[in-house]
PDB file of N, CA and C in Angstrom:
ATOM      1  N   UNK A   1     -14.675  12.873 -20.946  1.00  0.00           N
ATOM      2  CA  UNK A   1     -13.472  12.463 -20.259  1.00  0.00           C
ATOM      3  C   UNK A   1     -13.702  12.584 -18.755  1.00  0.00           C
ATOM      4  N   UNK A   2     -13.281  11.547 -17.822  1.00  0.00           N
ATOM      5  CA  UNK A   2     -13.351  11.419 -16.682  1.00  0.00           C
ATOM      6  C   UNK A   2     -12.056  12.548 -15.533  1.00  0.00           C
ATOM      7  N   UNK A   3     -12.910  12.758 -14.581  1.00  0.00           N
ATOM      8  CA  UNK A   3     -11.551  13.398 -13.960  1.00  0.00           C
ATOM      9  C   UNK A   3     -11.854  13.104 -12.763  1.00  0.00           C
ATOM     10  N   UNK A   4     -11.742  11.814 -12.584  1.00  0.00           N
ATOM     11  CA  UNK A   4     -12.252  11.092 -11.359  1.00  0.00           C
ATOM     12  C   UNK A   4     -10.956  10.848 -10.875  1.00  0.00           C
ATOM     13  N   UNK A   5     -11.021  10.844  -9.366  1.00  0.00           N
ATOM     14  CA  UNK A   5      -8.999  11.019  -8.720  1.00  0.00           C
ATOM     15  C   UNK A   5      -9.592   9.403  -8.823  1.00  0.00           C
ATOM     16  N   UNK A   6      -8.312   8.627  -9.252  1.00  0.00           N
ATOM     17  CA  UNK A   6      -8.045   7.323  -9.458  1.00  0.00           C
ATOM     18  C   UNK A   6      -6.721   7.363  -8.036  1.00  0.00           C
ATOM     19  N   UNK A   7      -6.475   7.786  -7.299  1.00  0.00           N
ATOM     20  CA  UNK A   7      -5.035   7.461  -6.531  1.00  0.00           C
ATOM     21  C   UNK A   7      -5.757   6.850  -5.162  1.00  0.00           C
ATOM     22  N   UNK A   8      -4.778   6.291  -4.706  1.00  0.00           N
ATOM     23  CA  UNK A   8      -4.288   5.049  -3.595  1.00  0.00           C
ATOM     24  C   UNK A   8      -3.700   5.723  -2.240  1.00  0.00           C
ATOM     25  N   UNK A   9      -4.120   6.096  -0.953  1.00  0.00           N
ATOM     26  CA  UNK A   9      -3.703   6.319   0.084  1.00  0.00           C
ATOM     27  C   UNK A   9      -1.956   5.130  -0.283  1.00  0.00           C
ATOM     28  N   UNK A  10      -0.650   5.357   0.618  1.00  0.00           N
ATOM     29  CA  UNK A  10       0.786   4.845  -0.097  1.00  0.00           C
ATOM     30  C   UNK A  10      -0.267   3.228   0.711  1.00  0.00           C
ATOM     31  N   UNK A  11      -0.539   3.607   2.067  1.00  0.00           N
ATOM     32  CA  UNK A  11      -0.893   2.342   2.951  1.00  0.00           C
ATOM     33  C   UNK A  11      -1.878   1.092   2.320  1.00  0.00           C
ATOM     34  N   UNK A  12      -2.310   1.337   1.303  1.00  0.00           N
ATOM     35  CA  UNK A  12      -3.304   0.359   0.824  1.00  0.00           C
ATOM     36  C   UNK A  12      -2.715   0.109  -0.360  1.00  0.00           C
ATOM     37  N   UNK A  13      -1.225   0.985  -1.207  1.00  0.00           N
ATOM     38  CA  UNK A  13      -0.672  -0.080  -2.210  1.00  0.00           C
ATOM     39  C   UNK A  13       0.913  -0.845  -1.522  1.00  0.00           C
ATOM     40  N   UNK A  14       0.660  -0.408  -0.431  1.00  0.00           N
ATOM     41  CA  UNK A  14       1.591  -1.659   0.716  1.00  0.00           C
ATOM     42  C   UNK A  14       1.112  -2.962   0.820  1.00  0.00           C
ATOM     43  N   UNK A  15      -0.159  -2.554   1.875  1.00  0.00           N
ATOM     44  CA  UNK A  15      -0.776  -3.601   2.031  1.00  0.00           C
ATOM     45  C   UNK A  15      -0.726  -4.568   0.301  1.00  0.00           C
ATOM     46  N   UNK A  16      -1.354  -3.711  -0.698  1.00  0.00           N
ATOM     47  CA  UNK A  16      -1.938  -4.887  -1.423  1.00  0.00           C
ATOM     48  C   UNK A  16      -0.951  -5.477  -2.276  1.00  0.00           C
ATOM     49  N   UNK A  17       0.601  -4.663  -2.087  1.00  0.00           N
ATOM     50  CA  UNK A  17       1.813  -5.479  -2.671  1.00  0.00           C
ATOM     51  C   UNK A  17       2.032  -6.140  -1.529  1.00  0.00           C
ATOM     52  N   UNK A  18       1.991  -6.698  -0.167  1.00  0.00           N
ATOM     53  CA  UNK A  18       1.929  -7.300   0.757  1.00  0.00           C
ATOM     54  C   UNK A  18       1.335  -8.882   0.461  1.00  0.00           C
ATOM     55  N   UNK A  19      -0.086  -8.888   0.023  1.00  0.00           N
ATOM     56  CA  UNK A  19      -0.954  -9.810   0.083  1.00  0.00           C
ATOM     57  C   UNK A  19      -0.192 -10.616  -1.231  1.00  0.00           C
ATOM     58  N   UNK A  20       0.041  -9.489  -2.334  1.00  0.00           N
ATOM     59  CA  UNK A  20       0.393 -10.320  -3.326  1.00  0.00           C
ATOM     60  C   UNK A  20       1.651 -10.903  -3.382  1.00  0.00           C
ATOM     61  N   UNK A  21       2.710 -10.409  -2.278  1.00  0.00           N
ATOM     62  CA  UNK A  21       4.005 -11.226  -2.127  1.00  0.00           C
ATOM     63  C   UNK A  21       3.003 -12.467  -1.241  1.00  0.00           C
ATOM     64  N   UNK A  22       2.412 -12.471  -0.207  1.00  0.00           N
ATOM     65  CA  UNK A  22       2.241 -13.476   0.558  1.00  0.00           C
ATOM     66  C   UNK A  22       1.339 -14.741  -0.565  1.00  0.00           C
ATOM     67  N   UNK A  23       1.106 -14.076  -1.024  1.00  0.00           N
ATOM     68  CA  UNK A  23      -0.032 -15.158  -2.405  1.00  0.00           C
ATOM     69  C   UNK A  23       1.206 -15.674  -3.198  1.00  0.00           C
ATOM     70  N   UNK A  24       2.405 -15.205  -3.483  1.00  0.00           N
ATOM     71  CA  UNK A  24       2.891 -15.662  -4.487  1.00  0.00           C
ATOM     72  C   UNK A  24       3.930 -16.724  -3.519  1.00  0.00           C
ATOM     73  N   UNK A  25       4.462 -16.621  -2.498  1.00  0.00           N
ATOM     74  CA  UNK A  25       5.316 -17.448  -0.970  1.00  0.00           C
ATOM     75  C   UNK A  25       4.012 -18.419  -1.055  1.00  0.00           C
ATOM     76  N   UNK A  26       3.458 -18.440  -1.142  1.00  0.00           N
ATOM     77  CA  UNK A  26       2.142 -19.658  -1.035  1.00  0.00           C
ATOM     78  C   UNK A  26       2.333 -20.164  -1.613  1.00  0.00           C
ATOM     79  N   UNK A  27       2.265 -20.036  -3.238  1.00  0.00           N
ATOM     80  CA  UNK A  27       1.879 -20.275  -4.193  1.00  0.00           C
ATOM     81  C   UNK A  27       3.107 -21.836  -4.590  1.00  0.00           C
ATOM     82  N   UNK A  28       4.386 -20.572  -4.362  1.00  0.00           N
ATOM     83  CA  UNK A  28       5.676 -21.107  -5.275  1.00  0.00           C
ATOM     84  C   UNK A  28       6.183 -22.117  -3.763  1.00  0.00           C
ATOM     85  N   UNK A  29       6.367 -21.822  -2.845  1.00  0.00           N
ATOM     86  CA  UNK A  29       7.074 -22.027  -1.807  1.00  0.00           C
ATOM     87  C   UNK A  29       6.625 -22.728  -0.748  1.00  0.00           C
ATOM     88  N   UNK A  30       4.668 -22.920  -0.438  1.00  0.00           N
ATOM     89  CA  UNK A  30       4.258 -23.826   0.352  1.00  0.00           C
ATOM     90  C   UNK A  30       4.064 -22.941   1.746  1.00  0.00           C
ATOM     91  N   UNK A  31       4.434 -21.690   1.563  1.00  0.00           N
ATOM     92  CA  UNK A  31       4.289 -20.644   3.098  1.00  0.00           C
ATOM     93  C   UNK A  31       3.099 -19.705   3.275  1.00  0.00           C
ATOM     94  N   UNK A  32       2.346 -20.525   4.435  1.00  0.00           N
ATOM     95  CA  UNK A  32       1.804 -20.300   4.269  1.00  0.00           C
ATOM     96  C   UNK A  32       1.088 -18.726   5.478  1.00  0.00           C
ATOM     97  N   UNK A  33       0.160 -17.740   4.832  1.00  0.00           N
ATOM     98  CA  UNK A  33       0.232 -16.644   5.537  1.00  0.00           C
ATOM     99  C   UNK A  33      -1.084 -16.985   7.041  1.00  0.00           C
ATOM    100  N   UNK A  34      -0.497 -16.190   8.090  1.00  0.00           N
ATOM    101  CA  UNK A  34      -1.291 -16.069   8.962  1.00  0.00           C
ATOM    102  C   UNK A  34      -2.791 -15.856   8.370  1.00  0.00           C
ATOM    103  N   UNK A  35      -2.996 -14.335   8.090  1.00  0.00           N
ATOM    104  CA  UNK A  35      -3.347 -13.513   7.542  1.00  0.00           C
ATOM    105  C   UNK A  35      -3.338 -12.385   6.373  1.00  0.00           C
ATOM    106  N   UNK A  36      -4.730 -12.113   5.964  1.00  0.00           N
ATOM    107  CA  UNK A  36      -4.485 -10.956   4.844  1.00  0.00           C
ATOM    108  C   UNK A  36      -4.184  -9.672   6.145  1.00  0.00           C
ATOM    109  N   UNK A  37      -3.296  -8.835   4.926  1.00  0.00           N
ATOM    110  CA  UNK A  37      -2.691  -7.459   5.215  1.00  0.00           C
ATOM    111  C   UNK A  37      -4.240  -6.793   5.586  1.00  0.00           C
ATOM    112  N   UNK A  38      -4.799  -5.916   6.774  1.00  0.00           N
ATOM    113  CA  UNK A  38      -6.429  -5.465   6.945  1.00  0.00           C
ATOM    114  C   UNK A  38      -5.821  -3.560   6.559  1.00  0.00           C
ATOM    115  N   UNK A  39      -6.919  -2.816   6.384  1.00  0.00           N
ATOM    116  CA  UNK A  39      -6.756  -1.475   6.791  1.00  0.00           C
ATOM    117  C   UNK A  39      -7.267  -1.478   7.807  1.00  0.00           C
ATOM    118  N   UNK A  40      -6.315  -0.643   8.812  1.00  0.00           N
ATOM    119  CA  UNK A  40      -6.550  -0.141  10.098  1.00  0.00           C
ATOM    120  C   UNK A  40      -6.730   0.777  10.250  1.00  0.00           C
ATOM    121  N   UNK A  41      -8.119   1.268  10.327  1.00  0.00           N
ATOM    122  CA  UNK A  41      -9.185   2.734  10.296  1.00  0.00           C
ATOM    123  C   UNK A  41      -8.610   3.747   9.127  1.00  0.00           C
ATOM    124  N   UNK A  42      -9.021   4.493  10.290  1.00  0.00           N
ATOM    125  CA  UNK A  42      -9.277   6.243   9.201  1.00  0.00           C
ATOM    126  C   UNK A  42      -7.832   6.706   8.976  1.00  0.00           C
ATOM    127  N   UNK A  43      -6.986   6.527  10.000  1.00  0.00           N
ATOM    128  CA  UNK A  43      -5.877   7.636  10.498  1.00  0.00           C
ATOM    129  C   UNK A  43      -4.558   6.527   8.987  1.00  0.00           C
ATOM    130  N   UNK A  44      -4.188   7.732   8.542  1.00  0.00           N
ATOM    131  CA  UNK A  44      -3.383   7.129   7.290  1.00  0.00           C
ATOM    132  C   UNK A  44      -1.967   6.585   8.046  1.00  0.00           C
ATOM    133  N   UNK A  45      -1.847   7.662   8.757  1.00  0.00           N
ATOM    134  CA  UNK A  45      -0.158   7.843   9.676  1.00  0.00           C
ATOM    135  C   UNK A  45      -0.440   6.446  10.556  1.00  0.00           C
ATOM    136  N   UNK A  46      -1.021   5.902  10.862  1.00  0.00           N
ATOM    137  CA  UNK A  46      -1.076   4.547  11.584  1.00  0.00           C
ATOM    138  C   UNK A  46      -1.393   3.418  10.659  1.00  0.00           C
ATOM    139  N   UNK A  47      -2.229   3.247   9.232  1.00  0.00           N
ATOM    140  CA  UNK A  47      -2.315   2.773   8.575  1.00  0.00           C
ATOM    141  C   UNK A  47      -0.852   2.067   8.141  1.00  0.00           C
ATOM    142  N   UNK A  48      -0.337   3.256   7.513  1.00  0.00           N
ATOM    143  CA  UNK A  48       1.303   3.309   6.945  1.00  0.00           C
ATOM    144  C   UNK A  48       2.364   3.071   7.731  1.00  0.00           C
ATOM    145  N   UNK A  49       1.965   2.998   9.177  1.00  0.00           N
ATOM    146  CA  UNK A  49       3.512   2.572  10.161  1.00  0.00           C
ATOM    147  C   UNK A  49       2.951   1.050  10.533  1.00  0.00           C
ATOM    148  N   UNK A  50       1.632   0.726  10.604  1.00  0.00           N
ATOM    149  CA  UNK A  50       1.723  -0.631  10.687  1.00  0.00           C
ATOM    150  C   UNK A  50       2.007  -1.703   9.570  1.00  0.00           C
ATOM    151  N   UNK A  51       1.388  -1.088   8.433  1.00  0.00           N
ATOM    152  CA  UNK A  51       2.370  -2.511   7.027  1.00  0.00           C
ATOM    153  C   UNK A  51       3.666  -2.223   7.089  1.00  0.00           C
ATOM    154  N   UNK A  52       4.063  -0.821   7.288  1.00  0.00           N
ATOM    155  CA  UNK A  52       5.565  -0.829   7.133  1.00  0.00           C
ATOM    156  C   UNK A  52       6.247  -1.734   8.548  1.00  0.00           C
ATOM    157  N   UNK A  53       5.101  -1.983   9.371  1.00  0.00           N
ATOM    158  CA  UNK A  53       6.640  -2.717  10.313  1.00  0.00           C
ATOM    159  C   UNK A  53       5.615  -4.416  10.039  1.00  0.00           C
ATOM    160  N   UNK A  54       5.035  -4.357   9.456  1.00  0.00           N
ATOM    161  CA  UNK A  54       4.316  -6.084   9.445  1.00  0.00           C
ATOM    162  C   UNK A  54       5.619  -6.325   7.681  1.00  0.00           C
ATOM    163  N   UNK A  55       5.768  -5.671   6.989  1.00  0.00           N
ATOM    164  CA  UNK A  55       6.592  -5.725   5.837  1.00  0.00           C
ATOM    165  C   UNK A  55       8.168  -6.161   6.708  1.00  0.00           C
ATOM    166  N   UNK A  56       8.102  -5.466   7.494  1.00  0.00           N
ATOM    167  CA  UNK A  56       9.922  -5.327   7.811  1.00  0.00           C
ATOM    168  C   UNK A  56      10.038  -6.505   8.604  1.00  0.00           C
ATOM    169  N   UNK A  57       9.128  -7.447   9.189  1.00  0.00           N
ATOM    170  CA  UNK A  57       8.319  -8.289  10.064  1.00  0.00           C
ATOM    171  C   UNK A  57       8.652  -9.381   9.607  1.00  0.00           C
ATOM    172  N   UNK A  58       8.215  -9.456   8.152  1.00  0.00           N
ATOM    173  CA  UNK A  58       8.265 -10.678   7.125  1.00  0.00           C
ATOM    174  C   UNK A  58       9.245 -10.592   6.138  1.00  0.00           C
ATOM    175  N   UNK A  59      10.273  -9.838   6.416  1.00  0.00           N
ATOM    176  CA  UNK A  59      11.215  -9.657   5.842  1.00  0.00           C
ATOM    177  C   UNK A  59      11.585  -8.910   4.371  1.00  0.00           C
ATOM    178  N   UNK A  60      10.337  -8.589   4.007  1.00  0.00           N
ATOM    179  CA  UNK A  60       9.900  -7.637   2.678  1.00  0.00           C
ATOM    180  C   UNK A  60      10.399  -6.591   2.266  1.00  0.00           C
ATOM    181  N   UNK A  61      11.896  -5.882   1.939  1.00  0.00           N
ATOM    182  CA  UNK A  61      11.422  -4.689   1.353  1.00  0.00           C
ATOM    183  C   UNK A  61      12.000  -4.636  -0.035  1.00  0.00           C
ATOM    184  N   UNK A  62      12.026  -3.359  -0.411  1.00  0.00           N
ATOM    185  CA  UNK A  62      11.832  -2.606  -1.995  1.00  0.00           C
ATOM    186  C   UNK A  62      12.876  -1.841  -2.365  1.00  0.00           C
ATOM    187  N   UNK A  63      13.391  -2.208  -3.365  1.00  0.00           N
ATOM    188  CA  UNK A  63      14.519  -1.792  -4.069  1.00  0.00           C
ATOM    189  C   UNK A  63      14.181  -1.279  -5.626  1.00  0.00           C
ATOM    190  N   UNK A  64      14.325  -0.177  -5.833  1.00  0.00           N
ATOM    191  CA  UNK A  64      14.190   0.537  -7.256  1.00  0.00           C
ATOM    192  C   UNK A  64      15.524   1.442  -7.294  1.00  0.00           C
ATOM    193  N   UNK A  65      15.477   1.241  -8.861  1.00  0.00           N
ATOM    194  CA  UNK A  65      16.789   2.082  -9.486  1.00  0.00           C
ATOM    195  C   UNK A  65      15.961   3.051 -10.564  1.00  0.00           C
ATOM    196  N   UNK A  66      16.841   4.079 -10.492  1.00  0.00           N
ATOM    197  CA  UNK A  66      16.471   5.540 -10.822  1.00  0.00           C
ATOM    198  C   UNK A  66      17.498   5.647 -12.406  1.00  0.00           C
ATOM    199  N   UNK A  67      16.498   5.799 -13.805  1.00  0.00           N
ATOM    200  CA  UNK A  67      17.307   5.982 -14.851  1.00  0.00           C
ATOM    201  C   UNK A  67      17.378   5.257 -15.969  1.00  0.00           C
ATOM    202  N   UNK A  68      17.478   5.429 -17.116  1.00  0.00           N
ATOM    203  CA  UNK A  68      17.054   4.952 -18.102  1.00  0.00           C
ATOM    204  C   UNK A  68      17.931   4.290 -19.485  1.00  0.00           C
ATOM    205  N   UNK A  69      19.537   4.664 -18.937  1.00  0.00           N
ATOM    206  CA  UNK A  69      20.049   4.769 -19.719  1.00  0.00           C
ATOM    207  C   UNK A  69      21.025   3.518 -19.453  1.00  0.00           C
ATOM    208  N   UNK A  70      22.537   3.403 -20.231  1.00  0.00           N
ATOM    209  CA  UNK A  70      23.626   2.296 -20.053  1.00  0.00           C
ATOM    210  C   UNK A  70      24.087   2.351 -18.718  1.00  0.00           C
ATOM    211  N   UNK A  71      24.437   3.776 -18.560  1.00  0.00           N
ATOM    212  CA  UNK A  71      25.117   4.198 -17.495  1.00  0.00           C
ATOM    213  C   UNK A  71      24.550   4.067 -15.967  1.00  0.00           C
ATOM    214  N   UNK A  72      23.215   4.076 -15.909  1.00  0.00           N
ATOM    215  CA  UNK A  72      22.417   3.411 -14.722  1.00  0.00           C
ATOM    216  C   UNK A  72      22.235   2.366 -14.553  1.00  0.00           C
ATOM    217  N   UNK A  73      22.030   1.790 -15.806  1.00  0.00           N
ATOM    218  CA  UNK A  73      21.754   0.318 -15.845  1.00  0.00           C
ATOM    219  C   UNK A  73      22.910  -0.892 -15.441  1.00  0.00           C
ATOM    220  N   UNK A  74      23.884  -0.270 -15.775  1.00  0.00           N
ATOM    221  CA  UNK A  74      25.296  -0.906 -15.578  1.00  0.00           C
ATOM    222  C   UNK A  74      25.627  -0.991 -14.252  1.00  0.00           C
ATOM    223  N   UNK A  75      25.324   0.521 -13.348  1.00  0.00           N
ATOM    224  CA  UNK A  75      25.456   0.907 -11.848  1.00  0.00           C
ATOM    225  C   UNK A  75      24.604   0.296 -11.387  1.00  0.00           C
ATOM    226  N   UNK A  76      22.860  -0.347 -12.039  1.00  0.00           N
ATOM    227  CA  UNK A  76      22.521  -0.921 -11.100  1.00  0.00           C
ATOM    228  C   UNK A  76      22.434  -2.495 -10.855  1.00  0.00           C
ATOM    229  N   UNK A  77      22.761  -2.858 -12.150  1.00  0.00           N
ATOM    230  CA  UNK A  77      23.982  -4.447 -11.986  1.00  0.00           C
ATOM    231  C   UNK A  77      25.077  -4.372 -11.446  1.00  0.00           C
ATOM    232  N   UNK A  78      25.653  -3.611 -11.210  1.00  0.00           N
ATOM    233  CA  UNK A  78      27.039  -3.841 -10.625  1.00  0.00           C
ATOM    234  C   UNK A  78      26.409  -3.263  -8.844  1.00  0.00           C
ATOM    235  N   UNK A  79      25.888  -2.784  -8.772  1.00  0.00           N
ATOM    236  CA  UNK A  79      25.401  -2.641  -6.871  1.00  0.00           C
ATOM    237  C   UNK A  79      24.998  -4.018  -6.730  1.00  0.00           C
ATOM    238  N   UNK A  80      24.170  -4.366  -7.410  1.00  0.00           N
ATOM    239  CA  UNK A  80      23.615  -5.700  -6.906  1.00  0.00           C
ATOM    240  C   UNK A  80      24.431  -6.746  -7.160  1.00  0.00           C
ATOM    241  N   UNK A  81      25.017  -6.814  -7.811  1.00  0.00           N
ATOM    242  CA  UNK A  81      26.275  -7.659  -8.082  1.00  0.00           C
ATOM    243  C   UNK A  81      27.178  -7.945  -6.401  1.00  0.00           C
ATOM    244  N   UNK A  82      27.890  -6.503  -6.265  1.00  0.00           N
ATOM    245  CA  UNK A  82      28.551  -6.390  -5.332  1.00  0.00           C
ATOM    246  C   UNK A  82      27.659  -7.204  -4.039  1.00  0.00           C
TER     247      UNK A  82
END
């Protein structure tokens, strides 16, 4: 059995949900991207404040609901509803 760390600095599964919104605006929609999302060096804390403002840039963000049951599920159709 492997116990190899499999995890993702947060900045490089930005970026690469980034590329894959901009691949799919291509794809469906004809928009087309400047550029791919790059990593920018070593430093994580600069990594992570630049997709987060190239995301907020292109108008991108992320919405998740917390819960498993009727009672969340209902709250989180009816937020988005509203």
């Amino acid at each position: 059995m492997s116990t190899e760390d499999k995890s993702f600095p947060v900045s490089q599964v930005i970026a690469d949900e980034l590329n894959a919104i901009y691949l799919r605006r291509e794809k469906v929609f004809g928009i087309k991207r400047e550029k791919e999302v790059e990593n920018h060096g070593d430093d994580e804390d600069r990594r992570l404040t630049l997709v987060r403002l190239e995301a907020l840039d292109k108008h991108v963000v992320g919405l998740s609901f917390s819960g498993g049951g009727i009672r969340s599920g209902t709250f989180a159709v009816g937020f988005l509803q509203g």
